[in-house]
Protein backbone atom coordinates (compact mmCIF):
# COMPACT_ATOMS: atom_id res chain seq x y z
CA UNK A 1 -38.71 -30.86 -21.19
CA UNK A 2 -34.99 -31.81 -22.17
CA UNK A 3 -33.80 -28.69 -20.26
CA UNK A 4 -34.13 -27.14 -16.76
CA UNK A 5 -36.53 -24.52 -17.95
CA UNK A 6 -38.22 -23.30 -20.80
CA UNK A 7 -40.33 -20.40 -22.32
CA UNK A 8 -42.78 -22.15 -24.35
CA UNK A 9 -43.79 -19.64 -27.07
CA UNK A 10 -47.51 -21.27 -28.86
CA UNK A 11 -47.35 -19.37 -32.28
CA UNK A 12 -50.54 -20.28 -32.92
CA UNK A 13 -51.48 -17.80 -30.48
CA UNK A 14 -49.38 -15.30 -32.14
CA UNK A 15 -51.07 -15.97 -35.48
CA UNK A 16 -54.70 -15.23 -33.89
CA UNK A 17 -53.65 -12.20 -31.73
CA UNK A 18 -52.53 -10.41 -34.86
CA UNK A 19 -55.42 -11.47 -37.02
CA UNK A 20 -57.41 -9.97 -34.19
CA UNK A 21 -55.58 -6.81 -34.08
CA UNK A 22 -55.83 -6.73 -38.11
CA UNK A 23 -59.80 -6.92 -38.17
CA UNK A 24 -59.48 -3.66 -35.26
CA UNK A 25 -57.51 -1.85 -37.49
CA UNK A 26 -60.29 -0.91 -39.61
CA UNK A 27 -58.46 -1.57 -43.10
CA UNK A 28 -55.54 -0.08 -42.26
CA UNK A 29 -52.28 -1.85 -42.76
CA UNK A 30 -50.49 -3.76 -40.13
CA UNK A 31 -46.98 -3.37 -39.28
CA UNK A 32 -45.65 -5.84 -36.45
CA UNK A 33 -42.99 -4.82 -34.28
CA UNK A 34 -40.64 -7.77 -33.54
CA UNK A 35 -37.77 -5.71 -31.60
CA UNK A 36 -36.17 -7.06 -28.61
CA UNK A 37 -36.33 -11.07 -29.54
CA UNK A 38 -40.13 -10.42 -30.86
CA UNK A 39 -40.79 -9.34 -27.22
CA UNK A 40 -38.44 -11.90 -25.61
CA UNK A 41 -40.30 -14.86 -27.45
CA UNK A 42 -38.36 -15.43 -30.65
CA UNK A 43 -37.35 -12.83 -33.46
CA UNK A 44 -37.70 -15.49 -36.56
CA UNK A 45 -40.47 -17.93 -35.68
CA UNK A 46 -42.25 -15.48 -34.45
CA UNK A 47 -42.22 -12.61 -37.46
CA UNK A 48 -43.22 -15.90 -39.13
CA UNK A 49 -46.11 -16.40 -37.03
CA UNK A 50 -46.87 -12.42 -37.42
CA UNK A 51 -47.08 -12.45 -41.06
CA UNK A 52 -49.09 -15.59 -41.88
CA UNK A 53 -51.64 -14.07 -39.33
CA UNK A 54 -51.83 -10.85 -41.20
CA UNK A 55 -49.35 -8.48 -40.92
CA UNK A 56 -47.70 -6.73 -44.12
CA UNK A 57 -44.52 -5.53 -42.47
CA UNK A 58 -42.38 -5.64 -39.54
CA UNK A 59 -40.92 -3.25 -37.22
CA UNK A 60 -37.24 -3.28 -34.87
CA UNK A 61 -35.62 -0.95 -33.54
CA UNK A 62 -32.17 -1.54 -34.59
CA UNK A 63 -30.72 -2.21 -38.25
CA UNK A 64 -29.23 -5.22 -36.91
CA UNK A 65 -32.44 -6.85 -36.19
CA UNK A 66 -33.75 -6.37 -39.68
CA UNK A 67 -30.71 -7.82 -41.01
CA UNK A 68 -31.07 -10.80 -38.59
CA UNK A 69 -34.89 -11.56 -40.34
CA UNK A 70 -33.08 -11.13 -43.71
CA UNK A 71 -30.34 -13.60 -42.96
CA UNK A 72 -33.42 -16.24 -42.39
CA UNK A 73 -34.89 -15.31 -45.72
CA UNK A 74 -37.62 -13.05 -44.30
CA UNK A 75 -38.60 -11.05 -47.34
CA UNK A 76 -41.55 -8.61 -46.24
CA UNK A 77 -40.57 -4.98 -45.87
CA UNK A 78 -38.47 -4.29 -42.77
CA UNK A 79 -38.34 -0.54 -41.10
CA UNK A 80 -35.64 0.05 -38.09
CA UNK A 81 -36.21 3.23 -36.16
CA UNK A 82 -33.06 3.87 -34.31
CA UNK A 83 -30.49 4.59 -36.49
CA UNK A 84 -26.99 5.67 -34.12
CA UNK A 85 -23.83 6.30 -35.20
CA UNK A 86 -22.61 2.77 -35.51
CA UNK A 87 -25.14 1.42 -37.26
CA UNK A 88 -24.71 -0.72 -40.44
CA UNK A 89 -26.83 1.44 -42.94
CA UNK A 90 -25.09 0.60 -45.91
CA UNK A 91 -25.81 -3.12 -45.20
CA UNK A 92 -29.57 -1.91 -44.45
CA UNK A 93 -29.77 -0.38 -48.07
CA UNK A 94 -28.14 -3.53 -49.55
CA UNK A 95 -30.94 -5.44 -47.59
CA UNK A 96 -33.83 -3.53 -48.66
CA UNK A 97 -34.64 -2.45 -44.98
CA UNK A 98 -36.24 0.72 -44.67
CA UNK A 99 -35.21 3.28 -42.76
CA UNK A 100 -36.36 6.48 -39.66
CA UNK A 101 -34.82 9.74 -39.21
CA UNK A 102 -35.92 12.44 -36.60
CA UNK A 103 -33.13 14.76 -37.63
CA UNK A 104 -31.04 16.33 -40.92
CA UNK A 105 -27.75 14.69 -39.71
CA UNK A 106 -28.99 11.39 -39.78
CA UNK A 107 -30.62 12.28 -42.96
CA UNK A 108 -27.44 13.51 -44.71
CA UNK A 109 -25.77 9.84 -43.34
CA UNK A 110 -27.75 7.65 -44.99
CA UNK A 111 -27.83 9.83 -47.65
CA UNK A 112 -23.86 9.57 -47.68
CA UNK A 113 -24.54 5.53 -47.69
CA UNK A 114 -26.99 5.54 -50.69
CA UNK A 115 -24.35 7.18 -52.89
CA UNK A 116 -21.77 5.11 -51.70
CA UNK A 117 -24.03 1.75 -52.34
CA UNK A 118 -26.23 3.19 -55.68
CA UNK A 119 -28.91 2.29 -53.81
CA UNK A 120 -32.09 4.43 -52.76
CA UNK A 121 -33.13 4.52 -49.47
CA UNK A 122 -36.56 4.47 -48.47
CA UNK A 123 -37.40 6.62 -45.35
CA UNK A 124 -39.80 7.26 -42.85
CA UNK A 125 -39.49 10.77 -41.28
CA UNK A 126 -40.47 10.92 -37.68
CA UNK A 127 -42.07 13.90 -35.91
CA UNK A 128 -42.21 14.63 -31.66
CA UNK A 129 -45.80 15.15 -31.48
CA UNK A 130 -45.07 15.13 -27.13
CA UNK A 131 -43.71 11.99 -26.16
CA UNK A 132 -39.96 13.77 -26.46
CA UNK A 133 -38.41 10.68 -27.06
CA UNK A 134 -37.27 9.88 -30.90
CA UNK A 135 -38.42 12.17 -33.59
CA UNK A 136 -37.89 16.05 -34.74
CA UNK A 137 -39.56 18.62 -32.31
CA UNK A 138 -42.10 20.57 -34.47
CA UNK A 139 -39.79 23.69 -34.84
CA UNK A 140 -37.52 21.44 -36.80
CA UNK A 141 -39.87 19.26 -39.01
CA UNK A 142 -40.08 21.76 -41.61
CA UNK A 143 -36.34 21.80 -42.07
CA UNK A 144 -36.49 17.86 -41.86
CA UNK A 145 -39.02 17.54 -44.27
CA UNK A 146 -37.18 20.24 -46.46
CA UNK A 147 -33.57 18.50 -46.27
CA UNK A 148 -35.93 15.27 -47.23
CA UNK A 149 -37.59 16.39 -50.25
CA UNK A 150 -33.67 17.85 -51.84
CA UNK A 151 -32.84 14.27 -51.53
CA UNK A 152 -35.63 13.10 -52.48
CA UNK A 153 -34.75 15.20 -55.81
CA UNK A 154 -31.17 13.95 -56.20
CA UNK A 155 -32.48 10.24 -56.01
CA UNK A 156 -30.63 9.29 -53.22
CA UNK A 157 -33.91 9.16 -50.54
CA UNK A 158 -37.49 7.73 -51.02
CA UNK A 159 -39.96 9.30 -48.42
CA UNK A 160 -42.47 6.37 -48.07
CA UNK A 161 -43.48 7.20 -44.56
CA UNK A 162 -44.78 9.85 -41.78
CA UNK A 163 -44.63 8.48 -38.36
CA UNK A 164 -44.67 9.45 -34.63
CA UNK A 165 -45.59 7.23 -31.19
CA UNK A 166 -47.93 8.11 -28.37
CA UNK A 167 -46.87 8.47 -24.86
CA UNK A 168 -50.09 7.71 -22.92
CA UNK A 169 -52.23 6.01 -25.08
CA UNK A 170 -52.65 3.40 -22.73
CA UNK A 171 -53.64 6.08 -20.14
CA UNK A 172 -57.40 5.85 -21.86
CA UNK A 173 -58.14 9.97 -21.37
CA UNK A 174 -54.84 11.27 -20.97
CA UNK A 175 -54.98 14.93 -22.33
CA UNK A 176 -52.09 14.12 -24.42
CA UNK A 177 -53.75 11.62 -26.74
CA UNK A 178 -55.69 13.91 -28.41
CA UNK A 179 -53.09 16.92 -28.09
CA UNK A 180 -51.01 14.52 -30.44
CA UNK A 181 -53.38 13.62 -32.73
CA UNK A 182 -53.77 16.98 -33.57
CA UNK A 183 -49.84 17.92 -33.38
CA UNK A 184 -49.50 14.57 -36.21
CA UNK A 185 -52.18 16.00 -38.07
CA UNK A 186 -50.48 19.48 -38.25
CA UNK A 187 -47.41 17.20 -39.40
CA UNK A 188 -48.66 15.67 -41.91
CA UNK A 189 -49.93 19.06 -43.19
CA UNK A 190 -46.86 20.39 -43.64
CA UNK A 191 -45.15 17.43 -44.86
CA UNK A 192 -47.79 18.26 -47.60
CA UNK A 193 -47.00 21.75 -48.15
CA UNK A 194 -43.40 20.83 -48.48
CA UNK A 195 -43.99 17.84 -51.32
CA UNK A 196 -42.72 14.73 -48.84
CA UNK A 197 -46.20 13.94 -48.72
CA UNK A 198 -48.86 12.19 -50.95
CA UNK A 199 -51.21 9.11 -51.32
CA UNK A 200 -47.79 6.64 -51.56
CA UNK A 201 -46.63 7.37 -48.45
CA UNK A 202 -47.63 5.75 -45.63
CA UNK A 203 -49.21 7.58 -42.56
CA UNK A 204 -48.56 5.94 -39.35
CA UNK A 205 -48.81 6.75 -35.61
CA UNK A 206 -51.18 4.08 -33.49
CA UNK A 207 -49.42 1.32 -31.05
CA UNK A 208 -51.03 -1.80 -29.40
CA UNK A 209 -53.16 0.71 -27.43
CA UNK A 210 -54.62 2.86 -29.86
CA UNK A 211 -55.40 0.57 -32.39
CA UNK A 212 -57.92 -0.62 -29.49
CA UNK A 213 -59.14 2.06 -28.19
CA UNK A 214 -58.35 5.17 -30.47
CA UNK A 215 -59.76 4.80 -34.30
CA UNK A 216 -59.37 7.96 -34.92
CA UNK A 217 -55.42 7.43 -34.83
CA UNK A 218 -55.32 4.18 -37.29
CA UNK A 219 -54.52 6.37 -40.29
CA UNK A 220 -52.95 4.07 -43.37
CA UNK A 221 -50.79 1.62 -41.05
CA UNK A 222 -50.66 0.91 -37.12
CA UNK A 223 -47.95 -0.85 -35.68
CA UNK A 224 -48.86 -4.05 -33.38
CA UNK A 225 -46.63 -4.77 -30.70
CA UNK A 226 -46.88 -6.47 -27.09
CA UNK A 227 -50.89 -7.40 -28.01
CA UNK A 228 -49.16 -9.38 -30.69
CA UNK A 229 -48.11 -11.45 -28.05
CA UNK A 230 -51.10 -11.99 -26.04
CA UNK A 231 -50.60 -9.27 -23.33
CA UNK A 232 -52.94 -6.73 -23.35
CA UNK A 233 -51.81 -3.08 -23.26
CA UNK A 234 -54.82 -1.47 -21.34
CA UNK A 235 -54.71 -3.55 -18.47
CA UNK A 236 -57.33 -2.19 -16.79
CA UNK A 237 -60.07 -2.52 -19.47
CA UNK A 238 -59.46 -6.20 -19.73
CA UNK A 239 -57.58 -8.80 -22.44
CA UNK A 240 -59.04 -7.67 -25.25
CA UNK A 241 -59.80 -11.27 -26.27
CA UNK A 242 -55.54 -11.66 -26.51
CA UNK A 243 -54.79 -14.99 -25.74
CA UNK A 244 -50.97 -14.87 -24.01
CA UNK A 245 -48.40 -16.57 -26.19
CA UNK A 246 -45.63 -17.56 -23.42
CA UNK A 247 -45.47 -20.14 -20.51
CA UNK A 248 -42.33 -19.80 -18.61
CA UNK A 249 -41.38 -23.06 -17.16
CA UNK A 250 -38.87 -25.30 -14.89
CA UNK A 251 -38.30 -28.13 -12.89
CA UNK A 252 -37.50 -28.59 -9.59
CA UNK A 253 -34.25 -29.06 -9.37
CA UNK A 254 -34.40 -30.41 -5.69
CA UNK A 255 -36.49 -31.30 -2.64
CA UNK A 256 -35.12 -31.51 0.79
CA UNK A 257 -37.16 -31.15 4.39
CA UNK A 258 -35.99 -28.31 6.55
CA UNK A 259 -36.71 -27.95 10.54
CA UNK A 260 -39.14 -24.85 11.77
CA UNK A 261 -36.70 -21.45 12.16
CA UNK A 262 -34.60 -22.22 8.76
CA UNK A 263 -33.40 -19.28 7.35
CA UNK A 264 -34.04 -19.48 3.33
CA UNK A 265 -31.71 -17.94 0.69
CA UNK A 266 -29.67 -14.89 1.18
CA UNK A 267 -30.27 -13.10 3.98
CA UNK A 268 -32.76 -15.07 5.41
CA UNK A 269 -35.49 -12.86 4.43
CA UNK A 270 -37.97 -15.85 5.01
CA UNK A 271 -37.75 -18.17 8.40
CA UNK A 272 -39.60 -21.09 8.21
CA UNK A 273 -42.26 -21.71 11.02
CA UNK A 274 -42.92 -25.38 11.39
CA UNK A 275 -40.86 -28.10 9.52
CA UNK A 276 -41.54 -28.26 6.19
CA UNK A 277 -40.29 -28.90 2.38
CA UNK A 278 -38.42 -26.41 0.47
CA UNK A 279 -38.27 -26.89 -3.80
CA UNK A 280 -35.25 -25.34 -5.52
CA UNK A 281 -36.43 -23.48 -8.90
CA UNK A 282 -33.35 -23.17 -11.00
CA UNK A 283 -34.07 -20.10 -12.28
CA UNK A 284 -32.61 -16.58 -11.26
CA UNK A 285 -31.80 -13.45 -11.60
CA UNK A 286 -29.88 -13.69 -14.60
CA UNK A 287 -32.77 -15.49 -16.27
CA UNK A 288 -35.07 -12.75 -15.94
CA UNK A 289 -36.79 -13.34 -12.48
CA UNK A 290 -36.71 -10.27 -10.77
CA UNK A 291 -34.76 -10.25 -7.65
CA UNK A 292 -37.48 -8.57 -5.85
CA UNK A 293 -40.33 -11.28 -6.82
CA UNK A 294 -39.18 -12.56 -3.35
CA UNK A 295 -42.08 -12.81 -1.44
CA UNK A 296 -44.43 -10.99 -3.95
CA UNK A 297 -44.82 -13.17 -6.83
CA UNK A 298 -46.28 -16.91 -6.95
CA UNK A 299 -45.59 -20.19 -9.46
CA UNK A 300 -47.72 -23.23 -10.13
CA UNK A 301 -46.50 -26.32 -9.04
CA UNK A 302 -48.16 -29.78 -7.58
CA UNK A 303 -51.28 -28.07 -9.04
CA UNK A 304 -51.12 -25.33 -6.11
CA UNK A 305 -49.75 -21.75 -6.21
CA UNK A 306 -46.99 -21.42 -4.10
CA UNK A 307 -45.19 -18.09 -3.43
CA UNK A 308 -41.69 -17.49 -3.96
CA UNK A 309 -39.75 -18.04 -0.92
CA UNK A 310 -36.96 -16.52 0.08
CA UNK A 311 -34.53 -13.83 -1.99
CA UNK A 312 -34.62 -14.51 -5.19
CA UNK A 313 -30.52 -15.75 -6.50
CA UNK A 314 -28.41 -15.54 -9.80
CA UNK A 315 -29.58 -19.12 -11.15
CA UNK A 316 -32.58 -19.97 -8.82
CA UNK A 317 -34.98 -19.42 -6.10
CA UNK A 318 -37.08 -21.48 -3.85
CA UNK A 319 -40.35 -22.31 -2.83
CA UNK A 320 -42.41 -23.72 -0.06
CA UNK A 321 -43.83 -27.06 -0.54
CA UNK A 322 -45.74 -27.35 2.79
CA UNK A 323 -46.13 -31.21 3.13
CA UNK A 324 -46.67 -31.90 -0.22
CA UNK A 325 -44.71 -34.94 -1.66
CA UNK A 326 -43.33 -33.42 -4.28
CA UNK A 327 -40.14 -34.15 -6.36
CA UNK A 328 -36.91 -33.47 -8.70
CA UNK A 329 -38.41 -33.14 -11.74
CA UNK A 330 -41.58 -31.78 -11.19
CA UNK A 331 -43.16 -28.86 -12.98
CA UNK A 332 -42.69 -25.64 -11.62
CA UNK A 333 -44.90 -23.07 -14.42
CA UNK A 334 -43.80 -19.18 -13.19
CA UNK A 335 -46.51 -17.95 -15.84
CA UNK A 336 -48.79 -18.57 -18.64
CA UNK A 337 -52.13 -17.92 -20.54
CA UNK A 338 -54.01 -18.62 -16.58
CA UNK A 339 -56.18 -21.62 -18.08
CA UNK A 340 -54.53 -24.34 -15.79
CA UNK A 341 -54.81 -21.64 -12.66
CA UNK A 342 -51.17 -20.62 -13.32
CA UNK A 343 -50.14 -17.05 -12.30
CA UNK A 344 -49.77 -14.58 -16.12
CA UNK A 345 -47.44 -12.42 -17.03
CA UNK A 346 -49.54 -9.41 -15.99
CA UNK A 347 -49.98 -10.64 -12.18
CA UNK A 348 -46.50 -10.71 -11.79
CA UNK A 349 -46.39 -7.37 -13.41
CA UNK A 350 -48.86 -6.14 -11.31
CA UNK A 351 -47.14 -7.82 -8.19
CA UNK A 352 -43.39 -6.39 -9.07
CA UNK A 353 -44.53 -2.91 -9.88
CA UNK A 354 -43.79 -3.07 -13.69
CA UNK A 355 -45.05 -4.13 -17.13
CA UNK A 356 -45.46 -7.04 -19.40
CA UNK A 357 -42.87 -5.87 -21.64
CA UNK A 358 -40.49 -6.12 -19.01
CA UNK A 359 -41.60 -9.33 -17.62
CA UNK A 360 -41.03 -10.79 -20.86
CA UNK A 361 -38.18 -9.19 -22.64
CA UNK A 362 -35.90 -10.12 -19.61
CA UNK A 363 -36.17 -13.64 -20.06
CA UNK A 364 -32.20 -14.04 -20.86
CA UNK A 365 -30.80 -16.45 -23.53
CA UNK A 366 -30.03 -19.20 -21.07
CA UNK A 367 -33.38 -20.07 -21.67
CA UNK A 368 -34.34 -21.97 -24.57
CA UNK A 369 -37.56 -20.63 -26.39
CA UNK A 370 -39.32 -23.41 -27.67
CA UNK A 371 -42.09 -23.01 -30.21
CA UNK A 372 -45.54 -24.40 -30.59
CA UNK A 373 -48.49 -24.60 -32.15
CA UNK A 374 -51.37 -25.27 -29.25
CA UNK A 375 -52.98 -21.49 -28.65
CA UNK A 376 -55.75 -24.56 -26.53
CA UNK A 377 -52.71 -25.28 -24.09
């Protein structure tokens, strides 16, 4: 390792996760969603790694993504979801990236593009079925779907897809689940009545979690996303047979022995007891290691779990070494798949009160992904 820490991505790993997710899906067609980095492990070698093991299309959330995977010569269909006010649709519809709207306005702007460009763009209208987040509330689908199908008419739209997203589907039970289900279902109807439906377009509403655990939500497409990458996204009823794609790494940038009643770090939230040997981690902060992992969170290092010591800094934390002889330059592993006893992703999830996503994703740019091909490592 060239550098003072790593995330080792194995997109072999990748590959098997999504052919895994592919055989749950029950025939339905697989969209992978490679927003945010690809989860904070790669955008390009990893939509790669998502198509060869299965998927048809992939997903981000902003047009600039999509063009990002074009610029690399990615050629499978593309859909971005957010579309603001700045984004770059016309360069989307010179792309060939498919495009969401939850409301007319953003309808009648693309619209506005298409002319401008001559070319059509394909949609995906979103309905709220309860998660109140993207998507048209109910009472204004119909005029959605209504605004739609005129442009549809005039040539300057394509409706190719229905969508919505679940808000507790990895709450196995939640009341909600099925009270969406049936509000997407009522959707869909109407998109029906109102001609922006059909057997072309493309009727999709399950996530990680439901393609798991719901069938009855798989519908013509599901869209894959942080099982893709190993993490499973019903915790509690196991892995799923997900194999964890990243290994966050380092090297101990320093050993030193410290006398018993040594404060450690800022604000000496850790006093030593007896003399013993700190290791300096240079990782931070601004890396993605949560400042409060102080204390609650463990590495691997010396083949030993050792907690982290101390507040966590900017660029690096430390840990206790007891009277181990340890050195510069040895391996410090923060997470991984848990085969070599290493800590995972989702115990210092569970351990910082969060999520995988967010353990992940905040892994900043100062730290080189490097890809692989081991999913045995």
């Amino acid at each position: 390792m060239a550098t003072p820490a790593q995330a080792r991505v194995d997109l072999a790993a990748i590959e098997r996760n999504v052919a895994l997710l592919k055989e749950r899906a029950g025939g339905a067609e697989l969209m992978g969603a490679v927003k945010a980095d690809a989860y904070g492990h790669g955008l390009v070698p990893c939509s790669e790694a998502v198509l060869a093991g299965g998927a048809s299309r992939l997903g981000t959330a902003f047009v600039r993504e999509a063009l990002a995977l074009r610029e690399a010569g990615v050629t499978a269909p593309v859909l971005s979801w957010i579309i603001g006010p700045d984004e770059p649709i016309a360069e989307a519809l010179e792309a060939d990236v498919e495009l969401s709207a939850s409301a007319e306005t953003t309808l009648d702007e693309i619209a506005a593009a298409a002319r401008r460009t001559g070319r059509t763009a394909r949609m995906h209208l979103e309905a709220d079925t309860g998660m109140s987040r993207g998507g048209a509330p109910l009472a204004a689908w119909p005029g959605l779907l209504d605004r739609a199908v005129r442009l549809q008419a005039e040539g300057v739209i394509e409706i190719i897809g229905l969508w919505s997203h679940f808000a507790c589907a990895d709450i196995p039970g939640h009341p909600s689940i099925g009270a969406q289900l049936d509000a997407f279902e009522a959707a869909l109807k109407l998109a029906e009545q109102a001609g922006a439906g059909g057997s072309h377009v493309i009727r999709h509403l399950a996530n990680s979690a439901a393609i798991l655990t719901l069938p009855r939500s798989r519908f013509d497409m599901v869209r894959a996303g942080i099982a893709m990458y190993g993490l499973s996204p019903v915790p509690e009823l196991g892995d799923f047979g997900l194999r964890p794609a990243m290994t966050l790494l380092a090297r101990l940038a320093l050993v030193k022995q410290v006398p018993a009643g040594s404060g450690v770090s800022y604000g000496h939230l850790h006093v030593t007891e007896s003399e013993t040997r700190l290791g300096l981690v240079p990782l931070g902060y601004a890396d993605g290691v949560l400042r409060h992992a102080t204390g609650r969170a463990e590495v691997l290092a010396g083949g030993r779990r050792r907690p982290v010591t101390g507040r966590v800094c900017m660029d690096q934390f430390m840990i206790d070494l007891d009277d181990d002889l340890l050195a510069e330059g040895e391996e410090v592993v923060l997470f991984g798949p848990g085969g070599r006893g290493e800590p995972t992703a989702q115990e210092w999830a569970d351990n910082l009160g969060t999520i995988t996503h967010e353990i992940v994703t905040r892994i900043g740019a100062r730290v080189p992904r490097v890809h692989v091909r081991d999913s045995q490592e």
